[in-house]
Protein backbone atom coordinates (compact mmCIF):
# COMPACT_ATOMS: atom_id res chain seq x y z
CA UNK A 1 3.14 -13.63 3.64
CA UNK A 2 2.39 -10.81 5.72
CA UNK A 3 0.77 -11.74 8.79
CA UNK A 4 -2.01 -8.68 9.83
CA UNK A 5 -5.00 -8.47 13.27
CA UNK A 6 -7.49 -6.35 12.96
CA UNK A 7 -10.01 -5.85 16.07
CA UNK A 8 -13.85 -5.86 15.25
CA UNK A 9 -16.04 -2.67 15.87
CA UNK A 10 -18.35 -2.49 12.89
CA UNK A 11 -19.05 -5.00 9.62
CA UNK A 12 -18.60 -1.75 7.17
CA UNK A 13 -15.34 -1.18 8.85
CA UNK A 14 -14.21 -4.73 9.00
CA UNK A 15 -15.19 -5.67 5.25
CA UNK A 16 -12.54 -2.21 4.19
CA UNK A 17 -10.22 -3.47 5.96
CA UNK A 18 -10.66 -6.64 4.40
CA UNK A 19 -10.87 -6.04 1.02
CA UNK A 20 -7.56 -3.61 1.51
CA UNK A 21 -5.17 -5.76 3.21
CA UNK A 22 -6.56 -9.37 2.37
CA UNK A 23 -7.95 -8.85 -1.24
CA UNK A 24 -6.18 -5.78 -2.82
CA UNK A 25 -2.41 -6.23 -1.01
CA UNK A 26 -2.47 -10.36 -0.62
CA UNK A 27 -1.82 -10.01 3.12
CA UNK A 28 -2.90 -13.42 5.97
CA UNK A 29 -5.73 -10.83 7.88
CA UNK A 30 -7.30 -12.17 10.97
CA UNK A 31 -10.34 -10.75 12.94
CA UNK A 32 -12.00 -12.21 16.73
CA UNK A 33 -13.99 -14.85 16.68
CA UNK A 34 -16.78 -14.24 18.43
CA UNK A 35 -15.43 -16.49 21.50
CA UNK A 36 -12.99 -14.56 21.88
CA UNK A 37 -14.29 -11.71 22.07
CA UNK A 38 -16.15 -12.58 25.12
CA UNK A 39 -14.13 -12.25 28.60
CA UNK A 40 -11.58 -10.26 26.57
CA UNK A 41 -12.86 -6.78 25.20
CA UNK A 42 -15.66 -6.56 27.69
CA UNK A 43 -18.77 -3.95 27.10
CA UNK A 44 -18.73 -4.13 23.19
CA UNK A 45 -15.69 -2.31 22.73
CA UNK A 46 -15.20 -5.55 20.23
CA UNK A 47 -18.05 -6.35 18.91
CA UNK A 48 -19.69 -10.40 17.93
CA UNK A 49 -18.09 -11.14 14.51
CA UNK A 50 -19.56 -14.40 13.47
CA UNK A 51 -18.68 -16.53 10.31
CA UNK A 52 -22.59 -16.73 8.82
CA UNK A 53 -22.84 -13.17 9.65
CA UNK A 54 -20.15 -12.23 7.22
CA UNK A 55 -22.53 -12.97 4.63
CA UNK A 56 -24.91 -11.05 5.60
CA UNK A 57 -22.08 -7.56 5.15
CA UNK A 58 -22.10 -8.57 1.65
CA UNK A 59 -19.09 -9.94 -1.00
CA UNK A 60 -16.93 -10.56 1.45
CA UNK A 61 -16.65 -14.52 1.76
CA UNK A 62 -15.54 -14.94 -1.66
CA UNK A 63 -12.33 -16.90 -3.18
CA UNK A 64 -9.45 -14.58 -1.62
CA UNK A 65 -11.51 -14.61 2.11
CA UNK A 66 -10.71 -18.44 2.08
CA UNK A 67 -7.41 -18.47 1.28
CA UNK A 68 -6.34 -15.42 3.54
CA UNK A 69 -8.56 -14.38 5.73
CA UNK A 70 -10.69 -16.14 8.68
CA UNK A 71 -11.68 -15.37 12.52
CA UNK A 72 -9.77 -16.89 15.43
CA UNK A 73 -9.75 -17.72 18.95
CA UNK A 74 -8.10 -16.18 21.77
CA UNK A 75 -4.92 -18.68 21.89
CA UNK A 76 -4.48 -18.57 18.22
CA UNK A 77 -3.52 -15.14 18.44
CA UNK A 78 -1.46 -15.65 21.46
CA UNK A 79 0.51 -18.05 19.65
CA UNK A 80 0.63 -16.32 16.43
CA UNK A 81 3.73 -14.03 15.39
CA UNK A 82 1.82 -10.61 14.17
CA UNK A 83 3.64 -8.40 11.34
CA UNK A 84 1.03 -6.05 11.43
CA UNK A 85 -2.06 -5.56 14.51
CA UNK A 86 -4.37 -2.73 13.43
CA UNK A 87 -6.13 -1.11 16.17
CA UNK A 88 -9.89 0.48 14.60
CA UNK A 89 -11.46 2.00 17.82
CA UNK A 90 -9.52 3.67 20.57
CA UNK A 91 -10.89 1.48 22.77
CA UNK A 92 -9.04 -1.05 21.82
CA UNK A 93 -5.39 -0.28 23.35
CA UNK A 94 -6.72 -1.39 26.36
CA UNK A 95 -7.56 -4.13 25.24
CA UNK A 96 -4.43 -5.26 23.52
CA UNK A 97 -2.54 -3.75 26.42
CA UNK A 98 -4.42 -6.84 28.64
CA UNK A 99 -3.12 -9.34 26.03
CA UNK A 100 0.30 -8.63 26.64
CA UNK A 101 0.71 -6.05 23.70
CA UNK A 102 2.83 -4.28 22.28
CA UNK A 103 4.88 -6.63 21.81
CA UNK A 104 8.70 -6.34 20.04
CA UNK A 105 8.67 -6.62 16.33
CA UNK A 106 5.08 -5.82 16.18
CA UNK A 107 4.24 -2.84 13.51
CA UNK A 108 1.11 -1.28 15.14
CA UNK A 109 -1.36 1.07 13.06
CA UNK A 110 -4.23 2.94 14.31
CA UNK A 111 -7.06 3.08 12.10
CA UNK A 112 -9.43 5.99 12.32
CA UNK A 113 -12.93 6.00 11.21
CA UNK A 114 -14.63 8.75 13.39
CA UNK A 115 -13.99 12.47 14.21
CA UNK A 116 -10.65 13.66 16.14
CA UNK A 117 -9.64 9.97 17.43
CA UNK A 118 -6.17 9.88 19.36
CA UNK A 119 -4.05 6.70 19.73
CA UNK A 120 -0.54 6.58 22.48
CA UNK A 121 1.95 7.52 19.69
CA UNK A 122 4.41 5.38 22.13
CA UNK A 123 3.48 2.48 20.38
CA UNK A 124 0.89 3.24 17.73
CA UNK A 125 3.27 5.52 15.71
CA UNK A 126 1.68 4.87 12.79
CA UNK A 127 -2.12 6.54 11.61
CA UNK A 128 -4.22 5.31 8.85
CA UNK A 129 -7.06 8.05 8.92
CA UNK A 130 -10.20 8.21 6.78
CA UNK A 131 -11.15 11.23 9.02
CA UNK A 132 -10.27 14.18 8.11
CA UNK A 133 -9.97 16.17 11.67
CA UNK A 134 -7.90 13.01 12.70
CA UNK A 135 -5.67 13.21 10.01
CA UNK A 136 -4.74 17.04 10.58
CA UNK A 137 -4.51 16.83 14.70
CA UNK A 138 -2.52 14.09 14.79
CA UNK A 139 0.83 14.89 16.60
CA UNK A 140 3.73 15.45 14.40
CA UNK A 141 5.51 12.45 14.57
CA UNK A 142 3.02 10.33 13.47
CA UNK A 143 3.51 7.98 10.40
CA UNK A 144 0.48 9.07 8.87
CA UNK A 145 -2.04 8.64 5.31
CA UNK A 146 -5.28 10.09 4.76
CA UNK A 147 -7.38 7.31 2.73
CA UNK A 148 -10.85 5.86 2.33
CA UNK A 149 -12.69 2.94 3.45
CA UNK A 150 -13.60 0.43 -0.04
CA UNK A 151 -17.36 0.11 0.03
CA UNK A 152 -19.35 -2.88 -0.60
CA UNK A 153 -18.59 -3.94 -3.61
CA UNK A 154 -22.58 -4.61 -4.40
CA UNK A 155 -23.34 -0.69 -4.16
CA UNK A 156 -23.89 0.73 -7.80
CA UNK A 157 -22.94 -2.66 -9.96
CA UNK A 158 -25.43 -1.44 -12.59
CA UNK A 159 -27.63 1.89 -12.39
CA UNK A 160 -31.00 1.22 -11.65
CA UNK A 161 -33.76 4.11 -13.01
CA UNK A 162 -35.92 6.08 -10.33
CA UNK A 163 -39.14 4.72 -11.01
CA UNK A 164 -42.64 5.97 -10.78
CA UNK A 165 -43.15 4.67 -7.05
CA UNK A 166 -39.35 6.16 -6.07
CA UNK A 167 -40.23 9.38 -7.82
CA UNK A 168 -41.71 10.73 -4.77
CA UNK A 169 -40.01 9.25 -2.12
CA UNK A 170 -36.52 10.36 0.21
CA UNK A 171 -34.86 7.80 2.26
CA UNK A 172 -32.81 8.60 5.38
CA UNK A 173 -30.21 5.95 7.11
CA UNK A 174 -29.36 7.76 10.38
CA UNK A 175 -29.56 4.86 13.31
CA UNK A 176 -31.41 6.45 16.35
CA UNK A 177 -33.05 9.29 14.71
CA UNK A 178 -35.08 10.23 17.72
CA UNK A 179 -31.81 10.47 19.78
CA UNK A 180 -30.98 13.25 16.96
CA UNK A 181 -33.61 15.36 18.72
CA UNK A 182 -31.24 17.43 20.23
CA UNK A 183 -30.33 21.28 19.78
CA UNK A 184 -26.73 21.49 18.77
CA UNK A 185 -24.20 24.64 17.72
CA UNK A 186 -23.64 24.99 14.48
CA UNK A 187 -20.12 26.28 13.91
CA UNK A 188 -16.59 26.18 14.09
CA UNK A 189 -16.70 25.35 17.84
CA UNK A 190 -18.62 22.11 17.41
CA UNK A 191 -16.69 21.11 14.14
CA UNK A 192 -13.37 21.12 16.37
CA UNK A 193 -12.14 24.61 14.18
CA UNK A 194 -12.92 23.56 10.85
CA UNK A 195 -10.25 25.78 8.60
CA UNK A 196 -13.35 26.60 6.11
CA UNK A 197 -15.17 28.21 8.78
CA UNK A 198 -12.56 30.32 11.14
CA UNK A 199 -13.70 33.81 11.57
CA UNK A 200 -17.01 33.37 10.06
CA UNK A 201 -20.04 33.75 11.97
CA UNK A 202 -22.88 31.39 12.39
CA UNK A 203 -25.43 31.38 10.49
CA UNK A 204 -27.22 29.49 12.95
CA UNK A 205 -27.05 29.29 16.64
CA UNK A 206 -28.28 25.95 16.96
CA UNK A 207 -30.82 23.22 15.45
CA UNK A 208 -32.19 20.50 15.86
CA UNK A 209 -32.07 17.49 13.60
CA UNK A 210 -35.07 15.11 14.38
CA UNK A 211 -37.08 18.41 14.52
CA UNK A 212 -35.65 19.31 11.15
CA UNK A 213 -36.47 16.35 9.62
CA UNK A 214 -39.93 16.02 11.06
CA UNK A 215 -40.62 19.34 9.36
CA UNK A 216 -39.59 18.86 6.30
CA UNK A 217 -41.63 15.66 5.94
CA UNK A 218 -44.64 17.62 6.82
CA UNK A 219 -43.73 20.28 4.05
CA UNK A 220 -43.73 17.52 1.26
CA UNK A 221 -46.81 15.41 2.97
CA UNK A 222 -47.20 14.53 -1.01
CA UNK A 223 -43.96 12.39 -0.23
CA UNK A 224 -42.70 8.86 1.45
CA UNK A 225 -39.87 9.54 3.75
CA UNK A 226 -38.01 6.22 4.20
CA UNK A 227 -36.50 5.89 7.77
CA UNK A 228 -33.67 3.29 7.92
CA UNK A 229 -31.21 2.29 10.59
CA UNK A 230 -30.55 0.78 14.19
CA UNK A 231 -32.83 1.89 17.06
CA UNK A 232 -35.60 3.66 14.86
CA UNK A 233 -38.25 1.30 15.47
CA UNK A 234 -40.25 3.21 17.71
CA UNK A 235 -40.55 6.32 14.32
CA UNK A 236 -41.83 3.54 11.95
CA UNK A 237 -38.31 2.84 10.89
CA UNK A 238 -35.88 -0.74 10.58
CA UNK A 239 -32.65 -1.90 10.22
CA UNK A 240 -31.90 -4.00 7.07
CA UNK A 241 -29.18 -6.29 6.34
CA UNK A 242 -26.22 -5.18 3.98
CA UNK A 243 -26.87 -7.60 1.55
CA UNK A 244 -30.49 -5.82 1.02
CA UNK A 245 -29.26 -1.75 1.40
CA UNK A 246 -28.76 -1.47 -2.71
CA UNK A 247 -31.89 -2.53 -3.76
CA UNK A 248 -33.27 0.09 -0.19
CA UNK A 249 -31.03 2.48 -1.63
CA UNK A 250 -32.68 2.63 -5.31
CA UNK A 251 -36.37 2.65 -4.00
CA UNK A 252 -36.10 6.06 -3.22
CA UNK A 253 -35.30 9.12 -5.60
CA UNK A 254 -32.95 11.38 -3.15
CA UNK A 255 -31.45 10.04 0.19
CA UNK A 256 -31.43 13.33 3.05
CA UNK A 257 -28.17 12.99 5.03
CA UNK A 258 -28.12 15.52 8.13
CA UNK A 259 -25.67 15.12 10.60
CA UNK A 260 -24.00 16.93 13.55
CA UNK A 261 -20.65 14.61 13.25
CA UNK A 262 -19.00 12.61 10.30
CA UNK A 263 -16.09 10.34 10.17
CA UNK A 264 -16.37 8.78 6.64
CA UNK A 265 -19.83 8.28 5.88
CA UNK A 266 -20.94 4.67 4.44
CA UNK A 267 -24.68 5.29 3.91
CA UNK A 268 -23.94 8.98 2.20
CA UNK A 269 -21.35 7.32 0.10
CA UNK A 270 -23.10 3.74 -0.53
CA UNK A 271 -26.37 5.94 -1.83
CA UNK A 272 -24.32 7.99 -4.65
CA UNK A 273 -22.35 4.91 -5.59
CA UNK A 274 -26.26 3.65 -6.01
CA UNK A 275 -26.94 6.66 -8.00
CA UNK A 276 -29.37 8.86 -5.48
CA UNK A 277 -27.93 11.46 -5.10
CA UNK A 278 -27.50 13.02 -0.91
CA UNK A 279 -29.02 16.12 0.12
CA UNK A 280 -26.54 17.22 2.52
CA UNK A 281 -26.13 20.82 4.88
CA UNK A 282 -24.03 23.35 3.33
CA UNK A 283 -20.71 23.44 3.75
CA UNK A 284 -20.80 20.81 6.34
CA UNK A 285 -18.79 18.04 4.67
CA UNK A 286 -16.30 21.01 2.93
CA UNK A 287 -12.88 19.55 4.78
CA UNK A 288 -14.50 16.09 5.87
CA UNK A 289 -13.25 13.11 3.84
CA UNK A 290 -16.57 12.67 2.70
CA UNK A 291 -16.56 16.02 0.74
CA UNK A 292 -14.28 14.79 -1.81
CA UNK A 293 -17.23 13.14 -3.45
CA UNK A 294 -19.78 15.51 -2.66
CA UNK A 295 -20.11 17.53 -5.79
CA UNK A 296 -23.12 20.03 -6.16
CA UNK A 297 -26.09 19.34 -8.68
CA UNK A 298 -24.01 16.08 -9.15
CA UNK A 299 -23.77 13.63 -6.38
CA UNK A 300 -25.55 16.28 -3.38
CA UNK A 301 -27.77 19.38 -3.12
CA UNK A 302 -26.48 21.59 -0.52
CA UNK A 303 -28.82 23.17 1.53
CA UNK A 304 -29.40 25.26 4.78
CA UNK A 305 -30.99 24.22 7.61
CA UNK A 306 -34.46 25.10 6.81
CA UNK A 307 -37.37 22.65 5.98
CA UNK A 308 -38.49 24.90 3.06
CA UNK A 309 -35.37 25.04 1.07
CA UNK A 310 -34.88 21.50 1.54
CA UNK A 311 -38.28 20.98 0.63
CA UNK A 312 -37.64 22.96 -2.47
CA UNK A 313 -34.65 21.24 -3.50
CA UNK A 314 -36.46 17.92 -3.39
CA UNK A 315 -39.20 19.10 -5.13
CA UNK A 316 -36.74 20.40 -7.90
CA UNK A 317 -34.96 17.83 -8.34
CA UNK A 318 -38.18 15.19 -8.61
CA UNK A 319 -40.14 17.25 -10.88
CA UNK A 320 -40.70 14.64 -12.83
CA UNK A 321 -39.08 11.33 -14.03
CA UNK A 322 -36.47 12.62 -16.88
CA UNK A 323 -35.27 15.22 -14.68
CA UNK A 324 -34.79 12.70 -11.77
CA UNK A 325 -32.97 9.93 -13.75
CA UNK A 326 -30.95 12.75 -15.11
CA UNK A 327 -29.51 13.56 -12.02
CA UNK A 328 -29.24 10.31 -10.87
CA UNK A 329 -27.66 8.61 -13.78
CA UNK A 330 -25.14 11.18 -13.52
CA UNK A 331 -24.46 10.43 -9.73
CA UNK A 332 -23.96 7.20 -10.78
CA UNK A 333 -21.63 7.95 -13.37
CA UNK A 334 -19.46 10.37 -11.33
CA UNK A 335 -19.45 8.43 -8.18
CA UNK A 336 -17.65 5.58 -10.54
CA UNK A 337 -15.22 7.70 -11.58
CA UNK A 338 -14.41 9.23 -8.15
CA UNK A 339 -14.30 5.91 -6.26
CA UNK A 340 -11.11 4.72 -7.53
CA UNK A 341 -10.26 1.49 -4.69
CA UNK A 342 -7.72 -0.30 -6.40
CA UNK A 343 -5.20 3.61 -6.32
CA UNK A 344 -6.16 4.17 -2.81
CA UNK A 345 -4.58 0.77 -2.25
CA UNK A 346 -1.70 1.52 -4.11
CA UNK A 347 -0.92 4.36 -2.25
CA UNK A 348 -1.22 2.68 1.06
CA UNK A 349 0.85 -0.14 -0.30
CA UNK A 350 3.64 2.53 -0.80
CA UNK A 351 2.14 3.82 2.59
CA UNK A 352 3.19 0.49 4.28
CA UNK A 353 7.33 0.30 3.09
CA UNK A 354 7.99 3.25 5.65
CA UNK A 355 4.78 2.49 8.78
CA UNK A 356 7.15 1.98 11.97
């Protein structure tokens, strides 16, 4: 049986990585215990990975977790002969480097999550990207496949109806939302020369997302405006656990998704596979991953960057009960058809007979 590491950075990460290699392609996966962690990948490069917290990231500690998978010390992976090591953040390397890595007979494969992420090609030849920008900088002789990352499998089980009290209410699931309130350029220069966009002016110098937001709450004041997320305590907002996002996810008719960066996207993805649909800037996620399941009047509403149209579009959309549960049964019902795990798989199964 295959042997496979993977480092720790984030539980939505983790759990993908999971259900691809140890679920889906029957491989022995291994994460960090949390001991080990300590001493080794100082300042949260990995982060605490505990066996009660898995739980808490949601169907992940089933049947095929305890007969493959599990968290180890630091002398069990000394000791272990790896097939496979899979390195998730770039801070890693160094890390691995201080472990004695690489090591011969080792197949090493970066994993990239977040925008324009660059691994030594010396010895992590080979690239599994859910970025987009990643994918199409890498250096040429990279081993290389442009996938996604399997959500939690408890997003979108059943559709659940908008309901009277969700009818008028838009949740948002950006961690540190006052630390959006920054101006930033809009254009190809800060999208690292997206293809869509060369040659074409802005349309907007720059903007400002908390503002944005903070607007367009005070043109719908007839609305809730759900804040959810790390760090957004002191705007009236909380972090929830994984296991309780679905149920966070379907109290809310629309979910408003702004951002100046995007790697792969779990709560903009986890709210259509829910059914609530994203409202999302135009043209934004166009050649991000993302976009491929970002259809308009379907799973998103594309607008500018202007609190009336968005305003608009919301109030569209939530006229009234039929026309909401119109467009989000048939988020639902797209968003099942896109996601389509057990193919991605495949294809990084076939992936895998040529990775270096």
């Amino acid at each position: 049986m295959t042997k496979a590491f993977v480092d720790f950075h984030h539980g939505g990460l983790a759990r993908s990585m999971w259900y691809l290699l140890g679920d889906r392609l029957g491989y022995e996966v291994r994460f960090p215990h949390y001991n080990f962690t300590h001493g080794v990948a100082p300042g949260g490069v990995w982060n605490e990975l505990h066996e009660d917290g898995i739980a808490n990231i949601g169907e992940w500690d089933g049947e095929a977790w305890r007969a493959r998978g599990g968290l180890i010390e630091k002398q069990e992976f000394l000791d272990t002969k790896w097939d496979i090591i899979l390195v998730t953040r770039h801070e890693s390397m160094a890390v691995f480097k201080s472990l004695g890595h690489p090591k011969p007979g080792v197949k090493y494969i970066g994993v990239a999550g977040n925008e324009n992420i660059f691994y030594d090609s010396t010895w992590i030849p080979n690239l599994l990207s859910t970025d987009c920008s990643t994918y199409r900088n890498a250096p040429a002789d990279v081993y290389k496949i442009l996938t996604g990352q399997e959500l939690g499998r408890q997003y979108g089980k059943t559709f659940v109806p908008v309901t009277a009290e969700a009818l008028h209410k838009v949740n948002t699931y950006l961690n540190n939302m006052p630390g959006h309130d920054v101006d930033f350029t809009w254009g190809c220069d800060a999208f690292n020369g997206c293809p869509h966009c060369e040659g074409i002016p802005r349309k907007h110098e720059s903007v400002n997302l908390f503002k944005l937001w903070e607007s367009t709450r005070k043109a719908t004041p007839d609305y809730q405006w759900g804040l959810y997320g790390h760090f957004n305590d002191n705007c009236n907002g909380r972090a929830v656990i994984e296991t309780e996002l679905a149920a966070v996810y379907a109290s809310a008719a629309l979910t408003w998704h702004y951002k100046t960066a995007e790697g792969w996207g779990h709560s903009l993805l986890q709210s259509i596979a829910c059914g609530r649909p994203v409202i999302v800037p135009e043209k934004f996620f166009r050649y991000k991953n993302a976009g491929r399941y970002l259809i308009p009047e379907q799973t998103c509403f594309e607008c500018d960057y202007t609190a009336e149209n968005i305003a608009q579009t919301i109030r569209r959309v939530t006229v009234d009960l039929d026309t909401a549960n119109h467009y989000a049964k048939r988020c639902w019902d797209v968003a099942h058809t896109l996601f389509d795990w057990s193919h991605e798989a495949w294809r990084v199964k076939k992936w895998m007979e040529g990775i270096r």
